[in-house]
Protein backbone atom coordinates (compact mmCIF):
# COMPACT_ATOMS: atom_id res chain seq x y z
CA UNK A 1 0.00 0.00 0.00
CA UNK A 2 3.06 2.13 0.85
CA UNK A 3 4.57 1.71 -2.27
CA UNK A 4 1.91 2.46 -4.28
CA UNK A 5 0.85 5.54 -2.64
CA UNK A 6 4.41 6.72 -3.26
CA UNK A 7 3.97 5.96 -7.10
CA UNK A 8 0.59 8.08 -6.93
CA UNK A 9 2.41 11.01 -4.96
CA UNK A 10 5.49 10.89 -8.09
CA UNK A 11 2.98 10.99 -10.89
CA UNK A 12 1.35 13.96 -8.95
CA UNK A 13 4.53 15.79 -8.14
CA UNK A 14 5.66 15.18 -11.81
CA UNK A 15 2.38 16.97 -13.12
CA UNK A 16 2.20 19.84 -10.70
CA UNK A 17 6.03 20.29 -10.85
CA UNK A 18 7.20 20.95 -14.25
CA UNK A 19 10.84 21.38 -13.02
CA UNK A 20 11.47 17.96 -11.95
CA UNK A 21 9.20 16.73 -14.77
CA UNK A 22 11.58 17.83 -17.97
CA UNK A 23 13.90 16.25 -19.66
CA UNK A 24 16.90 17.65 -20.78
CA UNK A 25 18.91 16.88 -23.73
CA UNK A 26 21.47 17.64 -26.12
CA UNK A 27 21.32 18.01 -29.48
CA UNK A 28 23.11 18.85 -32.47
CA UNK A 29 20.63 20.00 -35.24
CA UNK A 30 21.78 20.40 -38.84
CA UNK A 31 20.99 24.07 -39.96
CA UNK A 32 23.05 24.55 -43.57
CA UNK A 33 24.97 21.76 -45.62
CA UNK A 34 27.71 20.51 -43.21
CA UNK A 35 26.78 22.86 -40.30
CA UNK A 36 25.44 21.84 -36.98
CA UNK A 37 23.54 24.28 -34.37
CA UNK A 38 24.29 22.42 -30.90
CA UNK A 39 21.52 23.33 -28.41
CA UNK A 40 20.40 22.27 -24.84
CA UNK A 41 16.52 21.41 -24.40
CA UNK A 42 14.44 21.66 -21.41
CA UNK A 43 11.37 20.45 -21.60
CA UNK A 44 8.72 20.48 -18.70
CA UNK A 45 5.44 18.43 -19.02
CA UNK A 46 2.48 19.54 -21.46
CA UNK A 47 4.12 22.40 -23.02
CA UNK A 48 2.44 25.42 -23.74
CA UNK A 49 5.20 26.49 -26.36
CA UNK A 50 8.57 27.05 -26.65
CA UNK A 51 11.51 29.78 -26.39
CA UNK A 52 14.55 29.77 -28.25
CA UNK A 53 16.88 31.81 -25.80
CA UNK A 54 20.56 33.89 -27.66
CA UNK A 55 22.63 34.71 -25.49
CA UNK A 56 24.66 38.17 -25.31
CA UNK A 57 28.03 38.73 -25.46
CA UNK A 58 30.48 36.96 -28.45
CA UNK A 59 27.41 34.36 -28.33
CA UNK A 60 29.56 31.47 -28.12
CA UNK A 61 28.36 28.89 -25.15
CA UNK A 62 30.30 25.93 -26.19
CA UNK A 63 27.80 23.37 -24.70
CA UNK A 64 28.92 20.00 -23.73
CA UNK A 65 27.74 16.72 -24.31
CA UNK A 66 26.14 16.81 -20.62
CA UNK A 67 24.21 19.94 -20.92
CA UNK A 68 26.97 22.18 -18.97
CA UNK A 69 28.53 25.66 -20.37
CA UNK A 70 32.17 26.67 -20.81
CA UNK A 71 30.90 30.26 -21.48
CA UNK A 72 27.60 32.25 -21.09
CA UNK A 73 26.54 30.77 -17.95
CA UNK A 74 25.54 33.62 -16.07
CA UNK A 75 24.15 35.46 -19.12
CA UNK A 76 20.30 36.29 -17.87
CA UNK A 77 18.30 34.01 -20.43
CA UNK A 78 21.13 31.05 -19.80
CA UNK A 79 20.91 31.04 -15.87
CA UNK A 80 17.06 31.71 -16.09
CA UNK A 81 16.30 28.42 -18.12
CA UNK A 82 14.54 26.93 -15.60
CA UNK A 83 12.18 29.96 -14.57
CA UNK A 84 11.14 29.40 -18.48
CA UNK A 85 10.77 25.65 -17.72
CA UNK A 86 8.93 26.58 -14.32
CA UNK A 87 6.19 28.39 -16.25
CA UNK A 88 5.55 25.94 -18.55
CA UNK A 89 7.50 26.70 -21.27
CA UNK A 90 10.08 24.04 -23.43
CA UNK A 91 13.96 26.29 -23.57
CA UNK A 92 15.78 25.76 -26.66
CA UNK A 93 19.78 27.01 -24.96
CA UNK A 94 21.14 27.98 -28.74
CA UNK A 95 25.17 27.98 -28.86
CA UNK A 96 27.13 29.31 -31.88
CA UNK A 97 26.69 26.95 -35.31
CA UNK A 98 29.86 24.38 -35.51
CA UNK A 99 31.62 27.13 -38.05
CA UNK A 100 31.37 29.56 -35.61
CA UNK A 101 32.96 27.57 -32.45
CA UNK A 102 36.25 29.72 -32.03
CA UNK A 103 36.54 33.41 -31.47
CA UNK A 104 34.45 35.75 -31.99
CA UNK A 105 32.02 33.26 -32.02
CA UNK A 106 28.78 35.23 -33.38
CA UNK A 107 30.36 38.83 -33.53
CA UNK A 108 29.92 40.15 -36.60
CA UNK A 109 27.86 37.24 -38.21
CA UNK A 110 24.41 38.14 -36.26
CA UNK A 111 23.27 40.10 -39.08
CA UNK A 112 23.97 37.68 -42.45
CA UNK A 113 21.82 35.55 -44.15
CA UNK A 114 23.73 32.12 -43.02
CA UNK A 115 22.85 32.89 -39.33
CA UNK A 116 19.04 33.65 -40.69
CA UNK A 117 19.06 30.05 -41.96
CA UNK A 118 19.97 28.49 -38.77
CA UNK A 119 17.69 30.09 -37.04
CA UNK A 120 15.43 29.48 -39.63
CA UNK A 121 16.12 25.86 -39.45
CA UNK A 122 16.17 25.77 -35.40
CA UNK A 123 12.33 27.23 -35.98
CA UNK A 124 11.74 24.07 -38.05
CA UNK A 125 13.01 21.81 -36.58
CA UNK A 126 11.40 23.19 -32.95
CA UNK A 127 7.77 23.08 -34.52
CA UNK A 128 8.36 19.24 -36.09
CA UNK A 129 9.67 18.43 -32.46
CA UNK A 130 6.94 19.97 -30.68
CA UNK A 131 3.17 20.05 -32.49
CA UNK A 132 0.86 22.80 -32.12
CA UNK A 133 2.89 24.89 -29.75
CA UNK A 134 3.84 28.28 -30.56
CA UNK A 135 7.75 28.77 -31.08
CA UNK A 136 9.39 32.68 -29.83
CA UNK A 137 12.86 33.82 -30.22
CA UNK A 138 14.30 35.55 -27.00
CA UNK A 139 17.07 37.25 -26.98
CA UNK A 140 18.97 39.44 -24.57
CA UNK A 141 21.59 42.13 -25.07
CA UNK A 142 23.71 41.21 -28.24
CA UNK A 143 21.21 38.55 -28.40
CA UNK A 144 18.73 40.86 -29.50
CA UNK A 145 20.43 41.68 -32.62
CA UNK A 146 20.09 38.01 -33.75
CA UNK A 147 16.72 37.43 -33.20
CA UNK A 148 15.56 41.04 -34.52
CA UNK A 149 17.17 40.67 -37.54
CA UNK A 150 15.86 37.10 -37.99
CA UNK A 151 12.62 38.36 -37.57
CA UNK A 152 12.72 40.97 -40.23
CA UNK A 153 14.17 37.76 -42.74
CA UNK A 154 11.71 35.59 -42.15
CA UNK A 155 8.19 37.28 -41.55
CA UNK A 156 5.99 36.54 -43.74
CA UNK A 157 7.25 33.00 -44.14
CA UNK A 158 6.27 29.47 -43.00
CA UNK A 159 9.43 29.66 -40.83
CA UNK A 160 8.62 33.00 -39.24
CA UNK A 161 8.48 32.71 -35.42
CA UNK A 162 5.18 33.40 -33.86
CA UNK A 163 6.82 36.14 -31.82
CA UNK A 164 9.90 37.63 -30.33
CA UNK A 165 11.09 39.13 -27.35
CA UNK A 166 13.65 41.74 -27.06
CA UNK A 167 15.30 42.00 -23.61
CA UNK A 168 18.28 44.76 -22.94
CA UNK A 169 18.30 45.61 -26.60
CA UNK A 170 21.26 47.35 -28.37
CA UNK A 171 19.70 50.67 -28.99
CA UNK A 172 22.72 52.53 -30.31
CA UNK A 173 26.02 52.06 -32.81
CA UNK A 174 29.57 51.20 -31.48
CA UNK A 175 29.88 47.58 -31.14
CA UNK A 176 29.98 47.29 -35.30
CA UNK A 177 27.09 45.95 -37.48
CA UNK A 178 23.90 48.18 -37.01
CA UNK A 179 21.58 48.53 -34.03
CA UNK A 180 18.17 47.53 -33.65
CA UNK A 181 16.69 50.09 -33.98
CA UNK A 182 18.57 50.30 -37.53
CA UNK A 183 16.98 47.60 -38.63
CA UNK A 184 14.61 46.99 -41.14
CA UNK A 185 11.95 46.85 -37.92
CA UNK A 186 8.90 47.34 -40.47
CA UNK A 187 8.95 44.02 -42.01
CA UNK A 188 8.69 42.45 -38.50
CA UNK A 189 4.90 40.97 -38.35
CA UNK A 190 4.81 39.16 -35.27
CA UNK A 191 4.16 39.93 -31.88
CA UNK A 192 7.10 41.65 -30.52
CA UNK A 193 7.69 42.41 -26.80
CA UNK A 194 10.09 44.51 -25.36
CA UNK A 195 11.69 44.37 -21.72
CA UNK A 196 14.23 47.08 -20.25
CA UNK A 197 15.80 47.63 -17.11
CA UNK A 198 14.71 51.14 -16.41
CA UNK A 199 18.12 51.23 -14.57
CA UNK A 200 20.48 49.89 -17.35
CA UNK A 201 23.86 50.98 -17.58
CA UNK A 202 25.28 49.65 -20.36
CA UNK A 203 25.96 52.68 -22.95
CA UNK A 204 25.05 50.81 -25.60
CA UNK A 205 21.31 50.00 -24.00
CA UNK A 206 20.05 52.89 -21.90
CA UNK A 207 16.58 53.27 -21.02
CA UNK A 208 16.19 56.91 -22.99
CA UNK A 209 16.97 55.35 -25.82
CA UNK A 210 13.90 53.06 -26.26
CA UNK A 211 11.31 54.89 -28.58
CA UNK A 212 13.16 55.21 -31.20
CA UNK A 213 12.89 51.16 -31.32
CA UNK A 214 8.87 50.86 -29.99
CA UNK A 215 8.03 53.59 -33.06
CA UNK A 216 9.73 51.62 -35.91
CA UNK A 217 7.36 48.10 -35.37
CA UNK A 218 4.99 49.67 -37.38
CA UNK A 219 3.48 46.11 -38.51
CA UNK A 220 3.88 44.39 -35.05
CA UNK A 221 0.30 43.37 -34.66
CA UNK A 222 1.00 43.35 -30.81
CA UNK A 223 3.94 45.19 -29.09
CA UNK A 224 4.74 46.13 -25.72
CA UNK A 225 7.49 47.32 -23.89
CA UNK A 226 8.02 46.09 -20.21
CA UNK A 227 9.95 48.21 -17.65
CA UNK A 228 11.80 46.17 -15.16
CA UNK A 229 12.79 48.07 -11.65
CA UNK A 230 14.87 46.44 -9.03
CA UNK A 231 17.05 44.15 -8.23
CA UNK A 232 20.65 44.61 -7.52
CA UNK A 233 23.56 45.93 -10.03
CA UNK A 234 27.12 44.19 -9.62
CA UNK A 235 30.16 44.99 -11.65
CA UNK A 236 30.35 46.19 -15.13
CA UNK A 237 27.29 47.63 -16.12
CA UNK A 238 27.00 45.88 -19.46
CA UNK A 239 27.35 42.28 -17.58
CA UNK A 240 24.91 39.61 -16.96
CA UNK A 241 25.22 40.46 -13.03
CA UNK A 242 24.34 44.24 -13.38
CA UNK A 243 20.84 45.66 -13.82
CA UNK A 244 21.51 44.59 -17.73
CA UNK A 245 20.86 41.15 -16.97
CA UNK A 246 18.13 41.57 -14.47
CA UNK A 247 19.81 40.76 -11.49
CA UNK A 248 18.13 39.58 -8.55
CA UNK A 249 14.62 39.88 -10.19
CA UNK A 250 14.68 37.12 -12.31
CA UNK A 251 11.96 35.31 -11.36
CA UNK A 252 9.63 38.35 -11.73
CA UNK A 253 10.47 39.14 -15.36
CA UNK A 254 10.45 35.72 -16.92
CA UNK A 255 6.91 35.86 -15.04
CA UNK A 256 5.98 38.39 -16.75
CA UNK A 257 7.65 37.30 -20.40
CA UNK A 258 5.71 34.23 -20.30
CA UNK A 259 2.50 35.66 -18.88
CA UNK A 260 2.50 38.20 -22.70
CA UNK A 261 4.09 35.36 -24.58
CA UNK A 262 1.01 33.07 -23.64
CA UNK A 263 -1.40 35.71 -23.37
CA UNK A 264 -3.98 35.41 -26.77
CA UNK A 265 -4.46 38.98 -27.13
């Protein structure tokens, strides 16, 4: 009788617990002829949809065969994987493609049309994985200039996202290929959301510098920007551990991501 109460309270704990119920996994998913994206899945029980998460930074993770990092771990979308997995959502960790494993990683090949195609094919290959799920790009700091400019690629297409999420966006030139902002941001049709540290201190990113990104989503059919307060700032102000990456209020703005990301209207 013991034992199989204890079987009853597992299958209960694994439903009401997505945490312990996921599975995570490694894989290595082929994006252009001879070129492997490697990526680290987390997925919780019953999905609601899924998140592929860029990192900032060079973009370079170089994930192992058991799921662990040599870089990027304490980038704010890496170390908040499973808050995503927590609410429900399956994480797609994306590392640099297999010709991009040495430095500078992603710098200066965020913007060309043979990252578009990985991403494209990481969409793909997402939606054939997972049925009748919604698939959104998330990306934070430099991580924003890959999934923006994937969006303005591919909407319009079968491989468009269904959305995308812009978190501590690069809202100003220095760092070499063109800001957001610079985009082509009118092509992007899909829901786009946008979340700033009111507080952020990286030059690059600054809070004043927003509307000039909100005013060029013209054909967003949804858009929102969310201000984050809080939290605590450590170190360089560009860093994952600054109010850049959302430090110490993690758990409130991947809330608050998945609650719009989920949300029908």
């Amino acid at each position: 009788m013991k034992r199989w109460l204890g079987v009853v309270f597992l299958a209960v704990l694994a439903v009401s617990d997505p945490v312990r119920a996921q599975t995570r996994d490694v894989f290595d998913v082929p994006t252009r002829p001879g070129i492997v994206e490697r990526v680290l899945v987390l997925t919780p029980a019953n999905p609601k949809g899924v998140v592929l998460l860029f990192a900032g930074g060079h973009g370079g993770l170089d994930i192992r065969k058991d799921g662990s990092f040599m870089w990027g771990a304490a980038s704010f979308l890496v170390r908040s994987r499973d808050l995503f997995v927590s609410q429900g959502l399956t994480v797609v960790v994306v590392d640099a493609p297999s010709d991009h494993q040495n430095f500078p990683y992603l710098s200066g090949f965020r913007q060309t049309p043979e990252h578009v195609a990985d991403i494209r094919a990481l969409i793909s290959w997402a939606r054939h994985r997972q049925v009748d799920v919604p698939v959104w790009l998330v990306g934070t700091s430099r991580g924003t200039e890959s999934v923006a400019f994937a969006a303005t690629e591919l909407s319009g297409t079968v491989d468009a996202p269904d959305g995308i999420v812009l978190t501590s966006t690069i809202l100003i030139e220095g760092l070499g290929p063109p800001p957001v902002p610079a985009m082509a941001l009118a092509r992007i049709t899909v829901p786009t959301l946008v979340v700033h540290h009111r507080l952020d201190g990286c030059h690059y990113c600054q809070y004043r510098d927003l509307p000039g990104l909100l005013d060029r989503l013209t054909a967003a059919p949804r858009k929102e920007l969310i201000t984050a307060e809080g939290g605590t700032s450590r170190g360089d102000p560009c860093d994952a551990m600054a109010y850049h990456g959302f430090n110490g209020i993690e758990d409130e703005v991947v809330g608050k991501i998945t609650k719009w990301i989920t949300s029908p209207s």
